[in-house]
C-alpha atoms as a PDB file:
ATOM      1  CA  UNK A   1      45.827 -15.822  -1.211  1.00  0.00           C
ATOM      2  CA  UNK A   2      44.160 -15.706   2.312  1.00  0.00           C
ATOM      3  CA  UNK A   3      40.181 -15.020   1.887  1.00  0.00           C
ATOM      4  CA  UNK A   4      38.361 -12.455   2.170  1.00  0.00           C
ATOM      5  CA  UNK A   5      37.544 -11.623   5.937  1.00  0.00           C
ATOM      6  CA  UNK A   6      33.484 -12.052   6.464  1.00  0.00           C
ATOM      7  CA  UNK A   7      31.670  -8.601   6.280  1.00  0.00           C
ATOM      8  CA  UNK A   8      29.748  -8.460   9.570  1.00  0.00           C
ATOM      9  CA  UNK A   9      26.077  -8.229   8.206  1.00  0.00           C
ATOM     10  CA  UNK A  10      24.077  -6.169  10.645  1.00  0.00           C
ATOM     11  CA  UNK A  11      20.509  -7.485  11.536  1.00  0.00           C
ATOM     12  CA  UNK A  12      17.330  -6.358  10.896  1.00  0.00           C
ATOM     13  CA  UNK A  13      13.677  -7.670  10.433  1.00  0.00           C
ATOM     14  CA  UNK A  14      10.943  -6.309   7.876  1.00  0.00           C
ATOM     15  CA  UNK A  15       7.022  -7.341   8.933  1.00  0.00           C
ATOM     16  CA  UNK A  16       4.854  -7.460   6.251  1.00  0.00           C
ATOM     17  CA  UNK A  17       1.509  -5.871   7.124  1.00  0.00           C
ATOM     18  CA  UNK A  18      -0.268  -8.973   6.086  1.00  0.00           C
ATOM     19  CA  UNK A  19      -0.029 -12.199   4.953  1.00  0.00           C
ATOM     20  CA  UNK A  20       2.343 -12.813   1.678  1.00  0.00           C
ATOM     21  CA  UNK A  21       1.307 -11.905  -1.637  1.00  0.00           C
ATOM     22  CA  UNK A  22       2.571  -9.868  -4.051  1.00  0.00           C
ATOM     23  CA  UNK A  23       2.235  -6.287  -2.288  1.00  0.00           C
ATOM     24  CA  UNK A  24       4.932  -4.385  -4.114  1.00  0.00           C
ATOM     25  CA  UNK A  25       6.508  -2.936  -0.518  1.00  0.00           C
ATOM     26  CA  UNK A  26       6.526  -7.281  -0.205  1.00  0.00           C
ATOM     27  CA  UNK A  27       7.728  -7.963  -3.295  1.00  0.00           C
ATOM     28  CA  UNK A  28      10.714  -4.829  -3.276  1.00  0.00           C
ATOM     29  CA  UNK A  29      11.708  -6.902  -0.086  1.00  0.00           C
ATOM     30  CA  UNK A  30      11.468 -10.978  -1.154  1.00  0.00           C
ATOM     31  CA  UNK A  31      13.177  -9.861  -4.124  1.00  0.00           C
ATOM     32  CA  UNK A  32      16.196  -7.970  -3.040  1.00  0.00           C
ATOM     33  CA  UNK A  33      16.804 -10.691  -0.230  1.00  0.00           C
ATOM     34  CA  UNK A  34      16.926 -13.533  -2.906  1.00  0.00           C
ATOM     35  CA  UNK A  35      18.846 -11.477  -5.242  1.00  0.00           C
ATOM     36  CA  UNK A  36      21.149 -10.485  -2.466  1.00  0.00           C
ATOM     37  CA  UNK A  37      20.701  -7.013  -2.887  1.00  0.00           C
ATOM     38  CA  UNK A  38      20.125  -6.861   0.990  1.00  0.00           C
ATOM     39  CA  UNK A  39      23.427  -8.536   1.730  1.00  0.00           C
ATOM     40  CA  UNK A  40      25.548  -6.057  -0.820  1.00  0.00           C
ATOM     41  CA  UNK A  41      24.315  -3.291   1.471  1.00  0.00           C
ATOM     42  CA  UNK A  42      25.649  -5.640   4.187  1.00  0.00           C
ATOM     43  CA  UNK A  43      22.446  -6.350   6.157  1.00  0.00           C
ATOM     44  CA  UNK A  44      21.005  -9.141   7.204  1.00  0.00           C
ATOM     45  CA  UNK A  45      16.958  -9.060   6.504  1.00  0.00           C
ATOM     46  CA  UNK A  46      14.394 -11.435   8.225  1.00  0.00           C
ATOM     47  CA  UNK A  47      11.214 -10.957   6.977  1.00  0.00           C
ATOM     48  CA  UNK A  48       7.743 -11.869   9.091  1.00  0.00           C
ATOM     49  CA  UNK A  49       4.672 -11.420   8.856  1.00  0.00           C
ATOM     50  CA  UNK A  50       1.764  -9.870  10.738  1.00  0.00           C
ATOM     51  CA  UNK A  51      -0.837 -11.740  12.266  1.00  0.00           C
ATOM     52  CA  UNK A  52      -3.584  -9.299  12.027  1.00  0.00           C
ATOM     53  CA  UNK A  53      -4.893  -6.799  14.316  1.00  0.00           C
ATOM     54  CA  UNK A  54      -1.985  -4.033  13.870  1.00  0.00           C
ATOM     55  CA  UNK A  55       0.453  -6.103  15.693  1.00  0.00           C
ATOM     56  CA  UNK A  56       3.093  -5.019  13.185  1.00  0.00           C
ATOM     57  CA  UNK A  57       2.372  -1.346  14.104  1.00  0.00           C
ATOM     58  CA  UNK A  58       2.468  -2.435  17.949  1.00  0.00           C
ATOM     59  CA  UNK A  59       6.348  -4.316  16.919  1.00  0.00           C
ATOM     60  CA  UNK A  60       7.659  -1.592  15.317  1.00  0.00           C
ATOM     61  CA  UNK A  61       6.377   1.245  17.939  1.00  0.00           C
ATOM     62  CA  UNK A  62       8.290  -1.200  20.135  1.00  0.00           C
ATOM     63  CA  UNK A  63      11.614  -1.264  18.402  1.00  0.00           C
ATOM     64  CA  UNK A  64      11.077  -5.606  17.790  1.00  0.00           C
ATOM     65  CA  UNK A  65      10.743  -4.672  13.894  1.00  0.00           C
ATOM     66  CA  UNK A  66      12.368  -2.000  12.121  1.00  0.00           C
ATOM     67  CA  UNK A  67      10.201  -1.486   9.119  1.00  0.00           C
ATOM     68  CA  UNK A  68       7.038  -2.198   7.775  1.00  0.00           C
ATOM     69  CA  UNK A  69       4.169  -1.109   5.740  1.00  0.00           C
ATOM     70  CA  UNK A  70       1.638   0.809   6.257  1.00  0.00           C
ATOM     71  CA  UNK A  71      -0.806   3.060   4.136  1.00  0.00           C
ATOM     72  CA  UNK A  72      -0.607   6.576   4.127  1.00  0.00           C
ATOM     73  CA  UNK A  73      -4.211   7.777   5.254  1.00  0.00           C
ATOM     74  CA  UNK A  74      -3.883   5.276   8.018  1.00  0.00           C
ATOM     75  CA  UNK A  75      -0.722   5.956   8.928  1.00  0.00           C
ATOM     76  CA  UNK A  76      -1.471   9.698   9.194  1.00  0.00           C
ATOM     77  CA  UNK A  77      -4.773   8.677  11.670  1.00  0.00           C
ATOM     78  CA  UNK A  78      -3.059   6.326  13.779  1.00  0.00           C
ATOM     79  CA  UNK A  79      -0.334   9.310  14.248  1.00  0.00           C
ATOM     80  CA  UNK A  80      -2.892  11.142  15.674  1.00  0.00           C
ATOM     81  CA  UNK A  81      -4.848   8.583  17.600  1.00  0.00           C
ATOM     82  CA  UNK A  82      -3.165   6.570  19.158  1.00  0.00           C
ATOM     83  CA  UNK A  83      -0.459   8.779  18.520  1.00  0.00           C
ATOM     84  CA  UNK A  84       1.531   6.009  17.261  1.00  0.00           C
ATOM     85  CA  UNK A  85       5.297   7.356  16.482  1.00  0.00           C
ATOM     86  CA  UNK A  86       4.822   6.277  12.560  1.00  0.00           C
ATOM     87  CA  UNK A  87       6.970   8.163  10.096  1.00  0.00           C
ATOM     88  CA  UNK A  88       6.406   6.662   6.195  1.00  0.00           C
ATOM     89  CA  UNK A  89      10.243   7.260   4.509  1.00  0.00           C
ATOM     90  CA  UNK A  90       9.475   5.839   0.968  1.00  0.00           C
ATOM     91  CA  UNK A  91       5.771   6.204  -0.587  1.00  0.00           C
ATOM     92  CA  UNK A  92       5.091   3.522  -2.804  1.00  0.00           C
ATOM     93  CA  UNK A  93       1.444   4.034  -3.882  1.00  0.00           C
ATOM     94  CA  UNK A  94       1.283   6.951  -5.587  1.00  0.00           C
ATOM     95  CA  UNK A  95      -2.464   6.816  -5.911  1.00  0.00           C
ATOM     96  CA  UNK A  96      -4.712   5.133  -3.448  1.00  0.00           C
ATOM     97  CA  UNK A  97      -5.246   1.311  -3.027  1.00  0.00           C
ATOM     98  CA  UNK A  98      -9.136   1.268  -2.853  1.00  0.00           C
ATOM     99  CA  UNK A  99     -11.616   1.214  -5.576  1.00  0.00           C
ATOM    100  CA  UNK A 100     -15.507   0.690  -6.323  1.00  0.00           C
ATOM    101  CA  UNK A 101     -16.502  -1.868  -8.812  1.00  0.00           C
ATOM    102  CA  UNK A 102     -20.085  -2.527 -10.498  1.00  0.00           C
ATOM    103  CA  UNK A 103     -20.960  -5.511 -12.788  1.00  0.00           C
ATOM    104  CA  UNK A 104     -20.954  -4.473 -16.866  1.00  0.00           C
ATOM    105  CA  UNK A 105     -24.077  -5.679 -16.869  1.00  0.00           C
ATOM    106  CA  UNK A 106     -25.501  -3.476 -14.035  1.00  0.00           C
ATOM    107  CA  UNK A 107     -25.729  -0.293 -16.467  1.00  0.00           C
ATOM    108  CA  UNK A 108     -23.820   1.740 -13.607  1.00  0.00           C
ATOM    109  CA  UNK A 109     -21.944   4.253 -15.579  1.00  0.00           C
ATOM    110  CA  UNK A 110     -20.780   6.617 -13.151  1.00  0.00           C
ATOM    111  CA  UNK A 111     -21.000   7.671  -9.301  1.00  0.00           C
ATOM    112  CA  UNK A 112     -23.481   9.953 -10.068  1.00  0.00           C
ATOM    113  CA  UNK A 113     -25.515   6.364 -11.064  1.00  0.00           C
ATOM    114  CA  UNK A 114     -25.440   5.266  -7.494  1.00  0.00           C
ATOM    115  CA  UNK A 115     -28.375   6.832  -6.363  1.00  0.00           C
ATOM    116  CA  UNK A 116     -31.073   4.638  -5.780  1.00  0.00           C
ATOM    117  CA  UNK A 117     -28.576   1.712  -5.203  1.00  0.00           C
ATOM    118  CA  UNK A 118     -26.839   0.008  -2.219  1.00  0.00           C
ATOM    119  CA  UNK A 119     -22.783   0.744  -2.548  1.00  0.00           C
ATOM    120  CA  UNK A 120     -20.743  -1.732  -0.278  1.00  0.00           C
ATOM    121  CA  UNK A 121     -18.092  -0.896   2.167  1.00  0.00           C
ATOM    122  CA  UNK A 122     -15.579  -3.137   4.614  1.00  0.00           C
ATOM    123  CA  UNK A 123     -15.928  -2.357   8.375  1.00  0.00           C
ATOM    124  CA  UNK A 124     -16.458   1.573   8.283  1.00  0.00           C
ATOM    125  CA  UNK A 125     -16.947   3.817   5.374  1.00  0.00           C
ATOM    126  CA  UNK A 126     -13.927   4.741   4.421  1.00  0.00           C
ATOM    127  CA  UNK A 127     -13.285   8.971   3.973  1.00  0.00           C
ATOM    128  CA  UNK A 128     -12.297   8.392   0.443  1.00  0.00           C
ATOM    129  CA  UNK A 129     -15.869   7.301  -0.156  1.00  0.00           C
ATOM    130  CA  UNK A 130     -17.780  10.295   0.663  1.00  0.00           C
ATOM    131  CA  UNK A 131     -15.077  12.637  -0.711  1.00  0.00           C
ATOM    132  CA  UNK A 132     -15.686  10.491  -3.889  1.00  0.00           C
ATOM    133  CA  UNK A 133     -19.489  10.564  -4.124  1.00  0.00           C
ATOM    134  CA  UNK A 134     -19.680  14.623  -3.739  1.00  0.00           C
ATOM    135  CA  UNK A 135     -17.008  15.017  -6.219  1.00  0.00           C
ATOM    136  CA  UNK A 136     -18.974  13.063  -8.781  1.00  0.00           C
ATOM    137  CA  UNK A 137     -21.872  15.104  -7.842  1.00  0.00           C
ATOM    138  CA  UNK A 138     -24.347  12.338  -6.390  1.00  0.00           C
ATOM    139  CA  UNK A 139     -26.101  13.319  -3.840  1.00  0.00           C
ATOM    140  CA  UNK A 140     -25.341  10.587  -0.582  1.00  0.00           C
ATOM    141  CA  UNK A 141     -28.626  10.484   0.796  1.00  0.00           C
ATOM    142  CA  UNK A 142     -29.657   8.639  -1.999  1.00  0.00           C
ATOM    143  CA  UNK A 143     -27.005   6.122  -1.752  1.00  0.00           C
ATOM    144  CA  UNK A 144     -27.807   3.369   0.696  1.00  0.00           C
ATOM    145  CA  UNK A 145     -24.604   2.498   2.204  1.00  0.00           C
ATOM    146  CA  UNK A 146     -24.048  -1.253   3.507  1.00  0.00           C
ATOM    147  CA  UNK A 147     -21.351  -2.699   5.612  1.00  0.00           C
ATOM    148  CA  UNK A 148     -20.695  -6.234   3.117  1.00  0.00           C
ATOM    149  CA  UNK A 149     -17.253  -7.587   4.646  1.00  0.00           C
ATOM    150  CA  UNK A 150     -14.918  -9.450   2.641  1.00  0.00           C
ATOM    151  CA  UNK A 151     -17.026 -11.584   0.562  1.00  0.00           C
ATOM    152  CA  UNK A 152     -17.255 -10.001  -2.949  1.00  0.00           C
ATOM    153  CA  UNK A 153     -20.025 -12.964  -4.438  1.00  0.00           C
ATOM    154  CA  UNK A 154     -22.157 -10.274  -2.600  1.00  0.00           C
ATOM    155  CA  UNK A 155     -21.660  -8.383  -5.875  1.00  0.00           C
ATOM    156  CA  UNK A 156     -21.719 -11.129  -8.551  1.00  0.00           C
ATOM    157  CA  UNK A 157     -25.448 -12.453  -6.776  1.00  0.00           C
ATOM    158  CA  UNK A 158     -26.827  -8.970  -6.850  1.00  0.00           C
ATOM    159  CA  UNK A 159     -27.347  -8.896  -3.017  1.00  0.00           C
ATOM    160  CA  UNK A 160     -25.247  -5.066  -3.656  1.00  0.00           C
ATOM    161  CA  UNK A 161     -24.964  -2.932  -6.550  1.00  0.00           C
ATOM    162  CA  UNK A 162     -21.284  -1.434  -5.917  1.00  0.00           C
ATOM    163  CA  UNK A 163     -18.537  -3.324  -4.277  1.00  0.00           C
ATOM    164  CA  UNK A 164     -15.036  -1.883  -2.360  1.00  0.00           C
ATOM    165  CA  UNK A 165     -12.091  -3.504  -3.637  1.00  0.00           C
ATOM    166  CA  UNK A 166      -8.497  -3.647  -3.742  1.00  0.00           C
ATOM    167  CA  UNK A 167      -7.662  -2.771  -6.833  1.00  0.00           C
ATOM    168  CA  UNK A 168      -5.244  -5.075  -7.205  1.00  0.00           C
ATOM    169  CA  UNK A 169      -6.898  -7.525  -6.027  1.00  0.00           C
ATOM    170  CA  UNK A 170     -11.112  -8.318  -5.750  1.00  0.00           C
ATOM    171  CA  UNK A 171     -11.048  -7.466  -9.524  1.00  0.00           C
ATOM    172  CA  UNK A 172      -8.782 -10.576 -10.648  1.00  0.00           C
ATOM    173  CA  UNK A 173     -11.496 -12.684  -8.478  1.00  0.00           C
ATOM    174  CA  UNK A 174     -14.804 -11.526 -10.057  1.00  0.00           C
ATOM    175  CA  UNK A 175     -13.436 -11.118 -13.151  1.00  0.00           C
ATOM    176  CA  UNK A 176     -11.887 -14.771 -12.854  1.00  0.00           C
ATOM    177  CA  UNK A 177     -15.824 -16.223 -12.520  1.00  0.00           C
ATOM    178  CA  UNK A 178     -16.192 -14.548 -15.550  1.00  0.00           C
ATOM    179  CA  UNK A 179     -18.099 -10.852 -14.774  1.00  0.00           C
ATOM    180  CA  UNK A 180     -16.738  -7.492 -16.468  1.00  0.00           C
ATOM    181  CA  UNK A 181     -16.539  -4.704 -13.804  1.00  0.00           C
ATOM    182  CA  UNK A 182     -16.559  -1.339 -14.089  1.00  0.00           C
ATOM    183  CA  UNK A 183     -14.237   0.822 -11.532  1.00  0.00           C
ATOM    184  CA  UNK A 184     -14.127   4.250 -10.037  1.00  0.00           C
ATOM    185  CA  UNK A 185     -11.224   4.924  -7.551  1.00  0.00           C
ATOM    186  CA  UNK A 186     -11.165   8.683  -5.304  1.00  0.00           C
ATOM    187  CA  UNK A 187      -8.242   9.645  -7.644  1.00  0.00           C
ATOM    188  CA  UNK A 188      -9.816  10.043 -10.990  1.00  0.00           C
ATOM    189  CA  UNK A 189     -12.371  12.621  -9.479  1.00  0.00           C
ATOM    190  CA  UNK A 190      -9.410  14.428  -7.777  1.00  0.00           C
ATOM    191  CA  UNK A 191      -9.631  13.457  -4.905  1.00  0.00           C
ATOM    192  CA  UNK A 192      -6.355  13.128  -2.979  1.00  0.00           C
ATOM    193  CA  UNK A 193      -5.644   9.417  -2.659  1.00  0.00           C
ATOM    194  CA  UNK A 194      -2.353   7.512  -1.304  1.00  0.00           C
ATOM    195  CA  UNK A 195      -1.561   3.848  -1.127  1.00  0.00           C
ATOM    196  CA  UNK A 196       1.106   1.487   0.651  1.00  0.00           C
ATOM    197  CA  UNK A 197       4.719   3.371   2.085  1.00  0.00           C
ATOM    198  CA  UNK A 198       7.720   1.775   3.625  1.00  0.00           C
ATOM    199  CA  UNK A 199       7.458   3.154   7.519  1.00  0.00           C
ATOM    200  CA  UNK A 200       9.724   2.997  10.655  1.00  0.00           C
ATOM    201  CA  UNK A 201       9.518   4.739  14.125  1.00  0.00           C
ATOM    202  CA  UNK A 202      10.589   7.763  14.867  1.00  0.00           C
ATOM    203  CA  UNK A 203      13.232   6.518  17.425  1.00  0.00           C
ATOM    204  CA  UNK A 204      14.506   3.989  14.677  1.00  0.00           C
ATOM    205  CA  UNK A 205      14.977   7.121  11.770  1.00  0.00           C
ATOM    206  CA  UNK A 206      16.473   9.312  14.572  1.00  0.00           C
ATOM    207  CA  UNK A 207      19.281   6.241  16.007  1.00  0.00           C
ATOM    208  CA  UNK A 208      19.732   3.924  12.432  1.00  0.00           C
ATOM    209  CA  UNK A 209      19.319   6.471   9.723  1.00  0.00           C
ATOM    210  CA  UNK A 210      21.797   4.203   8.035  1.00  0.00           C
ATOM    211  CA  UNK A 211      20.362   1.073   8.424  1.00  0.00           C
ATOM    212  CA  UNK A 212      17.446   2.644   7.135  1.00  0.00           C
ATOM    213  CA  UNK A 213      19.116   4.079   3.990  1.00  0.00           C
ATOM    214  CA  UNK A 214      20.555   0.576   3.154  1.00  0.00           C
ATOM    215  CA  UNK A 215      17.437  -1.469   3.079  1.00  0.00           C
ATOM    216  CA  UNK A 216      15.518   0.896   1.263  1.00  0.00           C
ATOM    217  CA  UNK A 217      18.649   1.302  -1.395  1.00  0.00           C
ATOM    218  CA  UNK A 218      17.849  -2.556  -1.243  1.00  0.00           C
ATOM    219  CA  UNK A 219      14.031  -2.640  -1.912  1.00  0.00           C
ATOM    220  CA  UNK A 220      13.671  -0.250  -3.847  1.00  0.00           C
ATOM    221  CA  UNK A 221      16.390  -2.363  -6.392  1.00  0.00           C
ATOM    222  CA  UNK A 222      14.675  -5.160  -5.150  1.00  0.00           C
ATOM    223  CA  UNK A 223      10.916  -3.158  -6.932  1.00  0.00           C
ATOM    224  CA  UNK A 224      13.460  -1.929  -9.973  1.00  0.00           C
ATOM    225  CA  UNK A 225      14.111  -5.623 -10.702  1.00  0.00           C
ATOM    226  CA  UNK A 226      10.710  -7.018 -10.335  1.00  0.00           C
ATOM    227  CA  UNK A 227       9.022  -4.248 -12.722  1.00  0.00           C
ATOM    228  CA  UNK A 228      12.087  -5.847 -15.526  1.00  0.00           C
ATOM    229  CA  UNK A 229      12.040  -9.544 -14.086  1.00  0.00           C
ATOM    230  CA  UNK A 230       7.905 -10.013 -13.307  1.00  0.00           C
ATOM    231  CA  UNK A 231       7.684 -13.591 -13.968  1.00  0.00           C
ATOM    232  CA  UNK A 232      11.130 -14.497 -11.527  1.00  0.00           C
ATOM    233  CA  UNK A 233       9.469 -11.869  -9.043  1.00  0.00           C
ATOM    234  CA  UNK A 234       6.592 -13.719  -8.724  1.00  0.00           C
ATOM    235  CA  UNK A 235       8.667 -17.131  -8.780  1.00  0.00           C
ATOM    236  CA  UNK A 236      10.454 -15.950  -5.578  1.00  0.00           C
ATOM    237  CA  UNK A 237       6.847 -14.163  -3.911  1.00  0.00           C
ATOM    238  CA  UNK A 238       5.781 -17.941  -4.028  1.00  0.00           C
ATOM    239  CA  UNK A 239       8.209 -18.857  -2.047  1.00  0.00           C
ATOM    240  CA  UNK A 240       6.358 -17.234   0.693  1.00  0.00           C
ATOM    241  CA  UNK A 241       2.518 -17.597  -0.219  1.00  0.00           C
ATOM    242  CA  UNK A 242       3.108 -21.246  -0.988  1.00  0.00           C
ATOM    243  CA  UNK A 243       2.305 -23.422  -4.242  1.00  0.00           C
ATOM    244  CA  UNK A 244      -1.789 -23.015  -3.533  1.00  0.00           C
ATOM    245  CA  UNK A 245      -1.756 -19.761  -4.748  1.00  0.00           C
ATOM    246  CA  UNK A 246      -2.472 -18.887  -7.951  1.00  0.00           C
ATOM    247  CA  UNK A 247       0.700 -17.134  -9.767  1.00  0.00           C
ATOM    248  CA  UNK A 248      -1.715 -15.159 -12.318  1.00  0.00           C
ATOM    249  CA  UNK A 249      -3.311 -13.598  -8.999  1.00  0.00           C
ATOM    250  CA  UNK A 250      -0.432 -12.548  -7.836  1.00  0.00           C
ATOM    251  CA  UNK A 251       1.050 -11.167 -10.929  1.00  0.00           C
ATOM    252  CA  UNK A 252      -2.292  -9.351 -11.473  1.00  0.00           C
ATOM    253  CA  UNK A 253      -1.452  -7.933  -7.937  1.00  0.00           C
ATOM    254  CA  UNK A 254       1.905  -7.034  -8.794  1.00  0.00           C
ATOM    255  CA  UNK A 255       1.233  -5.469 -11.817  1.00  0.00           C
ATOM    256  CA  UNK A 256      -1.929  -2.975 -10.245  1.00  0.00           C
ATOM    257  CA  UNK A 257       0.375  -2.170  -7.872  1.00  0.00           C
ATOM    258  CA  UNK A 258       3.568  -1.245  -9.897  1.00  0.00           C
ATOM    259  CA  UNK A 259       1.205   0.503 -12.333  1.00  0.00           C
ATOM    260  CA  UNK A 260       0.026   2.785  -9.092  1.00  0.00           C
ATOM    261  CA  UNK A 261       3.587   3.184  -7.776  1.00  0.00           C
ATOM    262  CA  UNK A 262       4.713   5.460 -10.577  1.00  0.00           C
ATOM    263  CA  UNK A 263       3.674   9.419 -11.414  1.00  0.00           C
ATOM    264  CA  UNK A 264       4.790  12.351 -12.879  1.00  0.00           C
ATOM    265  CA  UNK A 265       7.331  12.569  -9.167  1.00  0.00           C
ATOM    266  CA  UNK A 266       8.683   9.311  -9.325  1.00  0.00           C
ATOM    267  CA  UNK A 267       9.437   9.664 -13.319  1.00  0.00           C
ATOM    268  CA  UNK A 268      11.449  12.366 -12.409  1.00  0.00           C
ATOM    269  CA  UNK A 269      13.297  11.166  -8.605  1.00  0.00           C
ATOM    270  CA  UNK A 270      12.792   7.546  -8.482  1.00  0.00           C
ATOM    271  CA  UNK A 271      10.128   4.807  -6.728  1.00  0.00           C
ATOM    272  CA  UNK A 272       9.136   5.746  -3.740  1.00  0.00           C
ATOM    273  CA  UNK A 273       9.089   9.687  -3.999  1.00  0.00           C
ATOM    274  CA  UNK A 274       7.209  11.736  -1.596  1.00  0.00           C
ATOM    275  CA  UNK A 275       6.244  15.840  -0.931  1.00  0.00           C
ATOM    276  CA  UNK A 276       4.726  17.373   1.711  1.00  0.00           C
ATOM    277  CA  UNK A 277       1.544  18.580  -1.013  1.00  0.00           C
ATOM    278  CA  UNK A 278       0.774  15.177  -1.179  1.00  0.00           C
ATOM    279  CA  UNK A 279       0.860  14.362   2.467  1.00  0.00           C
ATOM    280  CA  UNK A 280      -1.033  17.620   2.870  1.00  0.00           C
ATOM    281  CA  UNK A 281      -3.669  17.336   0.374  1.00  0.00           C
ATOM    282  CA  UNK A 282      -4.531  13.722   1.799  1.00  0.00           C
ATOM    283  CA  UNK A 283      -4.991  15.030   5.988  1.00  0.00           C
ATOM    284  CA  UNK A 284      -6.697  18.109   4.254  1.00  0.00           C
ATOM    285  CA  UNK A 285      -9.296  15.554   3.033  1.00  0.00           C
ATOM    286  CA  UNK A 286      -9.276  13.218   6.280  1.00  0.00           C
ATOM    287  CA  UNK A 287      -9.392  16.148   8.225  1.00  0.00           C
ATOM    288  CA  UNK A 288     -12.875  17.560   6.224  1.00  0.00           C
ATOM    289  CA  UNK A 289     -14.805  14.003   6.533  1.00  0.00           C
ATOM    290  CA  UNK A 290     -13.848  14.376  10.558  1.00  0.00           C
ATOM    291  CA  UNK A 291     -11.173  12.018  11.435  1.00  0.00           C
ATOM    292  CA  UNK A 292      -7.977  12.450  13.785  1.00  0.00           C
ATOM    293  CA  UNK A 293      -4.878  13.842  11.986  1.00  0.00           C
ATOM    294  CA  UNK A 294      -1.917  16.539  13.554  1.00  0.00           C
ATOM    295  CA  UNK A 295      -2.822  19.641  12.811  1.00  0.00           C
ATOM    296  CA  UNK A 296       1.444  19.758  11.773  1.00  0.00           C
ATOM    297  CA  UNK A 297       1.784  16.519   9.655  1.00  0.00           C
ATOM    298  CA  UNK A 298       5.413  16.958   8.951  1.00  0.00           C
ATOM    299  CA  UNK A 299       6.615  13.936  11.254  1.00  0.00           C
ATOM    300  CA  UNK A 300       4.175  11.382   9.499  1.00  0.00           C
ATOM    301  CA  UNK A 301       6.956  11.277   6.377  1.00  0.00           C
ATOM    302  CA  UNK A 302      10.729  12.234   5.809  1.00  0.00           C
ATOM    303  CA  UNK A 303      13.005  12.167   2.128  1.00  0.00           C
ATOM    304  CA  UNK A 304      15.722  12.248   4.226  1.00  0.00           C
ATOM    305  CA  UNK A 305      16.549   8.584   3.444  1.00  0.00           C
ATOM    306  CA  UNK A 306      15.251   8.448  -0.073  1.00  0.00           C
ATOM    307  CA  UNK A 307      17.618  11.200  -0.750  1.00  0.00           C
ATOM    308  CA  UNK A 308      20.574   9.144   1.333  1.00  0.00           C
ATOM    309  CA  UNK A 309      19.818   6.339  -0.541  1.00  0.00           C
ATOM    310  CA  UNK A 310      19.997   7.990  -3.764  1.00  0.00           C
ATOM    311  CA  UNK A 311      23.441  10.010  -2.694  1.00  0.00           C
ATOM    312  CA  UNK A 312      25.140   7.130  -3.041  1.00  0.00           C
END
């Protein structure tokens, strides 16, 4: 019998945001390429990395990289300044990624509880955090608000009362040296929150909506998998953070993140759903603490590939 011809795989390179850990829009992708979920939908994936300082926004405005990550209140402010041509096609954090964390011990029971204490943030206060503090009820100007970095022994040594984290990751750390947190994200005081989504440009959805809708058909098997195979999903992320990092970390990570990937929208069409009320509520609250978004945010996201990807 003469073999099977070679299927032409057609190239294409994912950049992580960051460096690799178990991001879910990471592990969707490390997953489905060692499961060859990205070959059956006859690509071929490379996967990189950024080095910091948006250069995987700067790639794929370029057309170097066809998909990365980005999240969804950023994505909808760099839209608007620079006016980067961002468009998010698959939304995988259903609720936001950020959260504030006191010690147990602190007797901090509440937002309202942060007056007359010093709350930490990283770089600039982030919109989420005022939205947060008003819809608790505390009053701000009794909140002294510090700029702390990335160092969260600021918390455990007392030098700040409330910390930012990651949610899925600061609290494995602290809680690691031993310290019970308590945590309050923007969400569970209604405030409209998103996380990470799967974004391209808007030249790349306009000239390869089908090599679009094949890698995400991929990744999104590629998250399916992981959420039933956790333990051989973080097997293969290691493969890309190297043996120094701690597997429970990332399978903390993994699990935060899966946990905020799913909602009443994706129980009923599948990871990665998106609507236009949930883009809308989110520049609705950027838009009242005074940053940059389109006054028409209907560019920032499409389900036109979801729902391709899907069809099949």
């Amino acid at each position: 019998e003469p073999s099977p011809t070679p299927v032409e795989l057609m190239p294409m390179t994912f950049m992580a945001g960051y460096k690799p850990q178990a991001n879910l829009p990471f592990v969707g992708v490390y997953v489905a390429k060692a499961k060859g979920f990205f070959e059956e939908e006859g690509l071929d994936v490379t996967v990189e990395h950024s080095a910091g300082q948006g250069q995987h926004l700067q790639l794929l405005s370029a057309g170097t990289v066809q998909v990365t990550n980005q999240d969804a209140a950023v994505l909808l402010q760099r839209r608007a300044d620079p006016g980067l041509p961002l468009v998010a096609f698959a939304l995988l954090g259903q609720k936001g990624q950020q959260a504030y964390a006191a010690l147990k011990s602190s007797g901090i029971e509440s937002p309202k509880d942060w007056e007359g204490h010093t709350v930490g943030y990283k770089g600039t206060p982030p919109p989420d955090l005022f939205a947060l503090i008003s819809a608790a009820g505390a009053d701000k100007d009794k909140i002294e608000l510090v700029n702390v970095g990335f160092d969260p022994r600021l918390l455990t040594e007392g030098k700040v009362d409330v910390y930012p984290v990651y949610k899925s990751n600061e609290p494995f750390m602290i809680q690691s040296w031993g310290y019970d947190l308590n945590l309050w994200a923007a969400e569970d005081f209604g405030v409209p929150s998103l996380g990470l989504t799967y974004v391209t440009s808007e030249e790349i959805l306009k000239t390869q909506p089908e090599l679009l809708t094949r890698f995400l058909r991929g990744a999104l098997r590629g998250i399916q998998y992981a959420s039933e195979h956790p333990d051989e999903a973080i097997e293969i992320t290691l493969t890309y953070t190297g043996p120094e990092t701690d597997p429970a970390h990332m399978r903390f990570m993994l699990e935060a993140e899966l946990k905020d990937a799913q909602s009443d929208l994706t129980a009923e069409n599948g990871w990665g759903w998106q609507t236009k009320e949930q883009w809308q509520a989110l520049a609705d609250m950027l838009k009242a603490e005074g940053l940059p978004v389109e006054d028409d945010i209907s560019g920032a996201f499409t389900t036109q590939i979801l729902e391709a990807a899907r069809d099949r």
